[in-house]
N, C-alpha and C. Protein backbone atom coordinates (compact mmCIF):
# COMPACT_ATOMS: atom_id res chain seq x y z
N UNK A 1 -33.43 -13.11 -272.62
CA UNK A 1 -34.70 -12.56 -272.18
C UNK A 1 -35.56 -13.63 -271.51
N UNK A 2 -35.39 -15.14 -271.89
CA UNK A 2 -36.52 -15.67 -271.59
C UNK A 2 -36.07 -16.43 -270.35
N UNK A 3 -34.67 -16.33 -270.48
CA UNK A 3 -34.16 -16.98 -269.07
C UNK A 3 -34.44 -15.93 -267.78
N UNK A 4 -34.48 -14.46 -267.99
CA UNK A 4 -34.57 -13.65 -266.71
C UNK A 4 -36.40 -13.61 -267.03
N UNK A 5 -36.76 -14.54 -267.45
CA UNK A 5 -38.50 -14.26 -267.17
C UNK A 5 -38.98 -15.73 -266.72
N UNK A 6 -37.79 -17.01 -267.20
CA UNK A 6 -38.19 -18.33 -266.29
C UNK A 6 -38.08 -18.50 -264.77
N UNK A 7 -36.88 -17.60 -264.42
CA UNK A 7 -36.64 -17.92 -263.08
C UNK A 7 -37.58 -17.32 -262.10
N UNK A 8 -37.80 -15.83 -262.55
CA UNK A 8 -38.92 -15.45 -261.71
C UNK A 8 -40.50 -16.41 -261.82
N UNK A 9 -40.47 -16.71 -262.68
CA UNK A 9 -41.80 -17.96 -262.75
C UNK A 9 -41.54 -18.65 -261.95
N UNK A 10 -40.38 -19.37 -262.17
CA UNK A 10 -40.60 -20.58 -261.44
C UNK A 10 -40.68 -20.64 -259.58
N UNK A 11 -40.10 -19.51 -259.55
CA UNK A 11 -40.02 -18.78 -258.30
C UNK A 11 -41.40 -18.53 -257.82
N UNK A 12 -42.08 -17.40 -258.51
CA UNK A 12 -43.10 -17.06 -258.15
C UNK A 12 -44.09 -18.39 -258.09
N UNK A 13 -44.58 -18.94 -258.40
CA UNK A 13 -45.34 -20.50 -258.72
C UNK A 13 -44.78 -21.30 -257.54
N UNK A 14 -43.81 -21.58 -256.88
CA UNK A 14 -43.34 -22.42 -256.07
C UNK A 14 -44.15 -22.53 -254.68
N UNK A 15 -44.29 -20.97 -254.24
CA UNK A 15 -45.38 -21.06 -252.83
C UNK A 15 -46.68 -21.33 -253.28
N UNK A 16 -47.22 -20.80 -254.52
CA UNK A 16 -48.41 -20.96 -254.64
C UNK A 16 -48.70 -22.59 -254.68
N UNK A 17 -48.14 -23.16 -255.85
CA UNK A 17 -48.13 -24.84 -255.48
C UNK A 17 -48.09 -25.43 -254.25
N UNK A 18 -46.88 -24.94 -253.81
CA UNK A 18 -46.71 -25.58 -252.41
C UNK A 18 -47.84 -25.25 -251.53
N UNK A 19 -48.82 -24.18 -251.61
CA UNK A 19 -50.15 -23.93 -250.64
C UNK A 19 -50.87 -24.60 -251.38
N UNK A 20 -51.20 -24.52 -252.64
CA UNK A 20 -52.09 -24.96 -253.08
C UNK A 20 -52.62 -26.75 -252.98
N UNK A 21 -51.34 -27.44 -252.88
CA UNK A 21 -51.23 -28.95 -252.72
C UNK A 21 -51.52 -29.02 -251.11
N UNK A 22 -51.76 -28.45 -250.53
CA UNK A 22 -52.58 -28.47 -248.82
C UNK A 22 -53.99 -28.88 -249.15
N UNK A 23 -54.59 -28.53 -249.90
CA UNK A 23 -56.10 -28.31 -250.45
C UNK A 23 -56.55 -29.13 -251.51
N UNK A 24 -55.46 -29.31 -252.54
CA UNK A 24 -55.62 -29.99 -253.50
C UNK A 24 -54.86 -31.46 -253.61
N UNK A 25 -55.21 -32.45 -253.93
CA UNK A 25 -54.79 -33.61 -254.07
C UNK A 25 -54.05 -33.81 -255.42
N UNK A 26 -53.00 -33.60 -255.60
CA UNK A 26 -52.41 -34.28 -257.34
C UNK A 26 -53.14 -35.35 -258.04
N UNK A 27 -53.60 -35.09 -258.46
CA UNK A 27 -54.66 -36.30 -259.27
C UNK A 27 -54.09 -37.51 -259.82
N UNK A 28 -53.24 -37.84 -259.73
CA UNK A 28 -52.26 -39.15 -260.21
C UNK A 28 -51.50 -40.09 -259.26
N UNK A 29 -51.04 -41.13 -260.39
CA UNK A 29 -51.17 -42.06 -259.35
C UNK A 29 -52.05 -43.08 -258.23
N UNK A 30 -51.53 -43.31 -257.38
CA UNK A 30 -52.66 -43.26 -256.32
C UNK A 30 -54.07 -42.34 -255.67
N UNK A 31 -53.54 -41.40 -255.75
CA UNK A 31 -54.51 -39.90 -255.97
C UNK A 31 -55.30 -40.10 -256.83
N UNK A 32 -55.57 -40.33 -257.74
CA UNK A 32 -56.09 -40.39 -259.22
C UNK A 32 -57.90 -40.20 -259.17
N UNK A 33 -58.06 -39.17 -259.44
CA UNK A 33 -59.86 -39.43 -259.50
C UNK A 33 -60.17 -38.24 -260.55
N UNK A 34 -61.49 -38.72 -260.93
CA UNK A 34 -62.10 -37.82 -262.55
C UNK A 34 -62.17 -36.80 -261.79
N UNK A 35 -62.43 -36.13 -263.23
CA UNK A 35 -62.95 -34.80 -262.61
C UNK A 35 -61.77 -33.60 -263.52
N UNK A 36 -60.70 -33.65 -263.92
CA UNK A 36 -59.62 -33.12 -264.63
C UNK A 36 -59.56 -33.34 -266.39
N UNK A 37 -60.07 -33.32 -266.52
CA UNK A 37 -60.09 -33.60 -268.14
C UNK A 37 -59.77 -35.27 -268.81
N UNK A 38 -59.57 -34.76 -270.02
CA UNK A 38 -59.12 -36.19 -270.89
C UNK A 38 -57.70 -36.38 -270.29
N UNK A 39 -57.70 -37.80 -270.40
CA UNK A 39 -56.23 -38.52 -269.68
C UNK A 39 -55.90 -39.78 -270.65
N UNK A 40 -54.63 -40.14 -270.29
CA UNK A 40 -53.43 -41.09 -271.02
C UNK A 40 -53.15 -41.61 -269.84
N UNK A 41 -52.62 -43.24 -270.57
CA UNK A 41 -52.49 -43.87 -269.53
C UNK A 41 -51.02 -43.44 -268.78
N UNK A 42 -51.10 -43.62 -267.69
CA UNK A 42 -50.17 -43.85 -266.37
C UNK A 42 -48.62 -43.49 -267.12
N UNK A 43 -48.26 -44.08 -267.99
CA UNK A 43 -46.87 -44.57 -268.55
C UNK A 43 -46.74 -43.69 -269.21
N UNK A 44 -47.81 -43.63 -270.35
CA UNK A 44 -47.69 -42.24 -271.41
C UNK A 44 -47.40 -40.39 -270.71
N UNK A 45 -48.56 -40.93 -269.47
CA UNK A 45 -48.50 -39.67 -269.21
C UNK A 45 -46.90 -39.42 -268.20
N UNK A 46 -46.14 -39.91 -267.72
CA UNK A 46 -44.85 -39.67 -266.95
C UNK A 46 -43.86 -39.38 -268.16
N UNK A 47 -43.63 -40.07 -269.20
CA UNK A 47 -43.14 -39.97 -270.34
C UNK A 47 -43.13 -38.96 -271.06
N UNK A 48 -44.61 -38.08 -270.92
CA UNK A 48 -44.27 -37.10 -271.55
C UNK A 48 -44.10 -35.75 -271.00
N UNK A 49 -44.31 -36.24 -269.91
CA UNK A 49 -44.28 -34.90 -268.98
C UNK A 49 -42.72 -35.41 -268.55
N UNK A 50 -42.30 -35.87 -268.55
CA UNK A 50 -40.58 -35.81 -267.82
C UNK A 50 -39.91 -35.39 -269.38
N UNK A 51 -40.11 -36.08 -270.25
CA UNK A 51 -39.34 -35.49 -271.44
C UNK A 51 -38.93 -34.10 -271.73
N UNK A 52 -39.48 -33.03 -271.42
CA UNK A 52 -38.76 -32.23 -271.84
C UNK A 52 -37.94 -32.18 -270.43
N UNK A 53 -37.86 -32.63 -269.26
CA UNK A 53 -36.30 -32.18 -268.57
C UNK A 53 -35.28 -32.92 -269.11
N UNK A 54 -35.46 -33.96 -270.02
CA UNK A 54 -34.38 -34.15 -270.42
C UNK A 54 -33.99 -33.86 -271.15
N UNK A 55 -34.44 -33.31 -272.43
CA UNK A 55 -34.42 -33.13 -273.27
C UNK A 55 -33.38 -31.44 -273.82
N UNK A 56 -34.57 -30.47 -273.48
CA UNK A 56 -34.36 -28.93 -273.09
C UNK A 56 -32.82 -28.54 -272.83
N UNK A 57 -32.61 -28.90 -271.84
CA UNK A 57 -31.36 -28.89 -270.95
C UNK A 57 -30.42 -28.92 -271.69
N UNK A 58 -30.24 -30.40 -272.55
CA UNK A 58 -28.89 -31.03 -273.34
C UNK A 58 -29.06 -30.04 -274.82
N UNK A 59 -30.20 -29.21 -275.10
CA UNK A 59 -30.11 -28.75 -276.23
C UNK A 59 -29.73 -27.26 -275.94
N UNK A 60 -30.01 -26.38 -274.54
CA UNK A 60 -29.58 -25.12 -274.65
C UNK A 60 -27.68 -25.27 -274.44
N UNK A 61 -27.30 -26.34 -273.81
CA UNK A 61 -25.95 -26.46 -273.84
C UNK A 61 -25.40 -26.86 -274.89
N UNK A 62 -26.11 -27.22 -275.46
CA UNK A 62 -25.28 -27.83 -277.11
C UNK A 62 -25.49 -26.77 -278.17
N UNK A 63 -26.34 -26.49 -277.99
CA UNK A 63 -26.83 -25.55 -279.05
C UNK A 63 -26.54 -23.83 -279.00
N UNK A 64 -25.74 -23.80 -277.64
CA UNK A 64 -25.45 -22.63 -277.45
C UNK A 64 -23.97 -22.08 -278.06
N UNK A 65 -23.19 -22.92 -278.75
CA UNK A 65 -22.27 -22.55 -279.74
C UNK A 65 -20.88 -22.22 -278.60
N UNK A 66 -21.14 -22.34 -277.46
CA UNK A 66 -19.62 -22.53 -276.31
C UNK A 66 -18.89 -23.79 -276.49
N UNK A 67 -18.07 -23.95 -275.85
CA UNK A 67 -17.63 -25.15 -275.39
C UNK A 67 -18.38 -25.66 -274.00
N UNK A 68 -17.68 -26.85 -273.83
CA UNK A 68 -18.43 -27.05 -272.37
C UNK A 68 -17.61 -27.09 -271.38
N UNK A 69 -17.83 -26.62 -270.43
CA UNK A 69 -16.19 -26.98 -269.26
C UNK A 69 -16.74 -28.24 -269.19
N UNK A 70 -15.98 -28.74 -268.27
CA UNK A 70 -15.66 -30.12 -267.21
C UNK A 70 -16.68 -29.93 -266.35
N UNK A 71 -17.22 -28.66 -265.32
CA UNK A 71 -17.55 -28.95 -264.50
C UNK A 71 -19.68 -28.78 -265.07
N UNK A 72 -19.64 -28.21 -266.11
CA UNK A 72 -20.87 -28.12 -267.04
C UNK A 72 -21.23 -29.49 -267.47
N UNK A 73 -20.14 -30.12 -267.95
CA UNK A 73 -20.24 -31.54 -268.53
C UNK A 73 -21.11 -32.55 -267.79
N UNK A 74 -19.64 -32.31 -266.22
CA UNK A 74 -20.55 -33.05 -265.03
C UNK A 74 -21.96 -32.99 -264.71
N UNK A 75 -22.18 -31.69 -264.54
CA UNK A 75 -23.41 -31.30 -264.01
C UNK A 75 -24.80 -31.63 -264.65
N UNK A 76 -24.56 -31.42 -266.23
CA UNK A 76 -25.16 -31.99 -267.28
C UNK A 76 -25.44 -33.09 -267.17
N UNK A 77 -24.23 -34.68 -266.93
CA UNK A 77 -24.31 -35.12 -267.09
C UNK A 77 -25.49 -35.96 -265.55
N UNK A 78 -24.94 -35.77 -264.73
CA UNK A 78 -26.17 -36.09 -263.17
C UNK A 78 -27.10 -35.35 -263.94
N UNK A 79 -27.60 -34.14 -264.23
CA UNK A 79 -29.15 -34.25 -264.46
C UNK A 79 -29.60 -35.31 -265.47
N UNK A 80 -28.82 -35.27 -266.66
CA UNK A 80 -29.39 -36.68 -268.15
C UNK A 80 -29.63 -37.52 -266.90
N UNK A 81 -28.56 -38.27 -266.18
CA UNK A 81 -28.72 -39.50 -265.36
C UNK A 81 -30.12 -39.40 -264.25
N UNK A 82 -30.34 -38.55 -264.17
CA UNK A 82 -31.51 -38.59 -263.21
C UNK A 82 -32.88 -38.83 -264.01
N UNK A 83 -32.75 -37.65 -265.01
CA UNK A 83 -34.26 -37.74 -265.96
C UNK A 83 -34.17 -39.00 -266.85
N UNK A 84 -33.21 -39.57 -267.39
CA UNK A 84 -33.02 -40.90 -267.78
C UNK A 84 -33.65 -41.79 -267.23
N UNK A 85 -33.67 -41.97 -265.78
CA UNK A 85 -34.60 -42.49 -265.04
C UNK A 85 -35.78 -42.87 -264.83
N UNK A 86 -36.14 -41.35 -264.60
CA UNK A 86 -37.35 -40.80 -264.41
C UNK A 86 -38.31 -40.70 -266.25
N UNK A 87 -37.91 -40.43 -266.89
CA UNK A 87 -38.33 -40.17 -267.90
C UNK A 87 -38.53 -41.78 -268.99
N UNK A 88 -37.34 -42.53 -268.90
CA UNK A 88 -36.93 -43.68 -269.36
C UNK A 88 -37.72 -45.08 -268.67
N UNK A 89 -36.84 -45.10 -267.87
CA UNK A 89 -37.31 -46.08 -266.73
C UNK A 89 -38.57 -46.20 -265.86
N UNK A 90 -38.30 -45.45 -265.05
CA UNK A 90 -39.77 -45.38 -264.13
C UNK A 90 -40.87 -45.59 -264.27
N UNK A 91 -41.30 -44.98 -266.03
CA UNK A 91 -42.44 -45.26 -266.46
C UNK A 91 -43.07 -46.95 -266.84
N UNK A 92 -41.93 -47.50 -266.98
CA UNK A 92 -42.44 -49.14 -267.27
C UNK A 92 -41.48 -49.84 -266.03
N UNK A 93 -41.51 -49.33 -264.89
CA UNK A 93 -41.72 -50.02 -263.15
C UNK A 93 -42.73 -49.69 -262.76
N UNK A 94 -43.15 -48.47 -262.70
CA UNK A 94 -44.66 -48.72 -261.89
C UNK A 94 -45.91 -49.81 -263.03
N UNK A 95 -46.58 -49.80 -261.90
CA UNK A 95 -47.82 -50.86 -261.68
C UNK A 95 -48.78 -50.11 -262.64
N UNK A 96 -48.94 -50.13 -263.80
CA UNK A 96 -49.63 -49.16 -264.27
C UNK A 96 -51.55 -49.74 -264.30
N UNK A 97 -52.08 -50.76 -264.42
CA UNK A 97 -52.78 -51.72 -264.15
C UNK A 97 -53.69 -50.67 -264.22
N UNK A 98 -53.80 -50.28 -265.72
CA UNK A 98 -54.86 -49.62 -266.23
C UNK A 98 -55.05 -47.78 -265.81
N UNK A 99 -54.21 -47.74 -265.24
CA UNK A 99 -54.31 -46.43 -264.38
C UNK A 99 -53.81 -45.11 -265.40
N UNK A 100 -54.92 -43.72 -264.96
CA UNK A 100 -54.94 -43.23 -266.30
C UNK A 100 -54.60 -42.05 -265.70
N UNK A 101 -53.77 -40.85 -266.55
CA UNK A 101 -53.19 -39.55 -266.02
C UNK A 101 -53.46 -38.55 -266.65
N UNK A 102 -54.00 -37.24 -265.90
CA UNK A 102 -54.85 -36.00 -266.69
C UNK A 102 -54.09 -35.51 -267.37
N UNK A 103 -54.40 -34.91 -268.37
CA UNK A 103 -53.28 -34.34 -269.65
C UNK A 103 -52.88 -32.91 -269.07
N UNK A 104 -54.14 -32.39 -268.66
CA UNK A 104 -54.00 -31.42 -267.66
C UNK A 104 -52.56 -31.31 -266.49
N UNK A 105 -52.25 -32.11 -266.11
CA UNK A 105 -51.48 -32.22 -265.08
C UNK A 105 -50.31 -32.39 -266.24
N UNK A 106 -50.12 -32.70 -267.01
CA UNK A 106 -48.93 -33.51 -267.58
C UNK A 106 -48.60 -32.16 -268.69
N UNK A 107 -49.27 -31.53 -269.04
CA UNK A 107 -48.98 -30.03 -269.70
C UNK A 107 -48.25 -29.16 -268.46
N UNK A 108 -49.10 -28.69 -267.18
CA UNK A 108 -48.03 -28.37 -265.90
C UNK A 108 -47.10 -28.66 -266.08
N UNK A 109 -47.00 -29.61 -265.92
CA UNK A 109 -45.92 -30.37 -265.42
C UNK A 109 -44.46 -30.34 -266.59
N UNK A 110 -44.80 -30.32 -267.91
CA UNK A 110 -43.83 -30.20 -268.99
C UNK A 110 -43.61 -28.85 -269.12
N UNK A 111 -44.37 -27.85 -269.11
CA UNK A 111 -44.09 -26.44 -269.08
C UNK A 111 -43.30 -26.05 -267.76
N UNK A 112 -43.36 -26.87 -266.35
CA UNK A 112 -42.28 -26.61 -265.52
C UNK A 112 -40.99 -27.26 -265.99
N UNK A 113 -41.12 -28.24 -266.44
CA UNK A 113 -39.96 -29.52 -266.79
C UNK A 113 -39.03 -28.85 -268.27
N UNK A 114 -40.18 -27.78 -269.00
CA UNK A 114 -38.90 -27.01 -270.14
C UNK A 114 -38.62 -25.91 -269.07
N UNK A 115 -39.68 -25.12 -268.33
CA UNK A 115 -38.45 -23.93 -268.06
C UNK A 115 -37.56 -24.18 -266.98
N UNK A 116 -37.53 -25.24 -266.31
CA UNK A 116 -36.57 -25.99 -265.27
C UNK A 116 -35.23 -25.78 -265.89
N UNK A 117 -35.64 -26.82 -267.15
CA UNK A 117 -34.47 -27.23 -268.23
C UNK A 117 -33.90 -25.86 -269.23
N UNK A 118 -34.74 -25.22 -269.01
CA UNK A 118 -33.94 -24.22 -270.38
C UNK A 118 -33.05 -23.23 -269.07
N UNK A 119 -33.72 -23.05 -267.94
CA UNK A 119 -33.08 -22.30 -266.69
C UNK A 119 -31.49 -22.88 -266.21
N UNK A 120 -31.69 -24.17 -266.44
CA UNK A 120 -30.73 -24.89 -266.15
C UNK A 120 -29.44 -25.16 -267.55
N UNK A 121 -30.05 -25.22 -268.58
CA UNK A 121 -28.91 -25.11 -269.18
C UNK A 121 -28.92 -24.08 -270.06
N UNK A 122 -29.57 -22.67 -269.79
CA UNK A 122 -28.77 -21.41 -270.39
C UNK A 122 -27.64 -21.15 -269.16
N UNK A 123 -27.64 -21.32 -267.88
CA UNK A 123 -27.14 -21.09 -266.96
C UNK A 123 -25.07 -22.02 -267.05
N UNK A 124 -25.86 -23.39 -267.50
CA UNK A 124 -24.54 -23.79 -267.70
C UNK A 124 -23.53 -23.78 -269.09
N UNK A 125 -24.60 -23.18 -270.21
CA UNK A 125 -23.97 -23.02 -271.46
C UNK A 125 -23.25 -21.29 -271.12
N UNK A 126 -24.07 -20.48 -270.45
CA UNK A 126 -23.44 -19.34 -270.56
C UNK A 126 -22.47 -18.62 -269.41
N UNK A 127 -22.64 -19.79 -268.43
CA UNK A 127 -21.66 -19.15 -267.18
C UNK A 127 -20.86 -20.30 -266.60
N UNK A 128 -20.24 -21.37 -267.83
CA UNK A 128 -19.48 -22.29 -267.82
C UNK A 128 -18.20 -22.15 -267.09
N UNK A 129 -18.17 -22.05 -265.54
CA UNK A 129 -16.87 -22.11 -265.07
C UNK A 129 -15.79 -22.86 -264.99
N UNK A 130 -15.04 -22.67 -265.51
CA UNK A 130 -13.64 -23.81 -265.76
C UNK A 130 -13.02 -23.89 -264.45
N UNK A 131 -13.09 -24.58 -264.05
CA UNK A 131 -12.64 -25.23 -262.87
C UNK A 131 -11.49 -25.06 -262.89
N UNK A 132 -10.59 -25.50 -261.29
CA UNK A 132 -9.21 -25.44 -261.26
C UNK A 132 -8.91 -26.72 -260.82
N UNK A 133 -7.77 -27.81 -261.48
CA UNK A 133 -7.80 -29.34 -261.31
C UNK A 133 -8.06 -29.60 -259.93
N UNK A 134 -8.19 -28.81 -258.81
CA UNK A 134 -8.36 -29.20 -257.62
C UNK A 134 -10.30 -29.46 -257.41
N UNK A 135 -10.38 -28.68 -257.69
CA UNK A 135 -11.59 -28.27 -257.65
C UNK A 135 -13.05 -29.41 -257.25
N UNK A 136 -12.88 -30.28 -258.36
CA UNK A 136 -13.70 -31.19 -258.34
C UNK A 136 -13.14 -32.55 -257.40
């Protein structure tokens, strides 16, 4: 149920963002100005807003009681490697030099980042195609 009610979200939300960021400036980062609520610094706030894509994902595939194909595994495995990154890393490379991030933005942003992730791996826990050795 909640997967045929994420995708249309995330769907529906996509133009509106995308118009809406014509008008509106993302408040972070370089962007960064008051006016958005209470904020965390720079680091905290990427950290916790990327966490659930990594997170979400590896638990609807694990937790979904299948096996995993090969080509689920893969796929699984490039997203961990990306949000690993992003979620892990990135946050202590940038320049954070006091710089502070709206909680506001970082709630968005994790409520896209679980239903990204739960879209993404009910999809590969439940329509796990087994490949043919050529395949990949």
């Amino acid at each position: 149920m909640l997967f045929k009610l994420s995708l249309p979200a995330i769907f529906a939300a996509t133009p509106l963002v995308f118009a809406a960021l014509f008008f509106i400036r993302a408040p972070y980062g370089r962007h960064y100005h008051g006016g958005w609520g209470p904020t965390v610094s720079a680091r905290a706030g990427w950290l916790l807003m990327e966490m659930p894509a990594l997170v979400v994902i590896a638990l609807c595939v694990f937790l979904a009681g299948r096996g995993v194909s090969l080509l689920s595994f893969l796929l699984l495995g490039l997203w961990e490697i990306h949000y690993l990154y992003r979620t892990c890393l990135f946050p202590f490379l940038i320049r954070d030099r006091g710089k502070q991030f709206p909680v506001l933005i970082i709630l968005f942003a994790a409520l896209f980042n679980s239903l990204n992730g739960y879209a993404n791996g009910t999809f590969l826990a439940s329509a796990s195609p087994v490949p043919t050795p050529g395949f990949l």
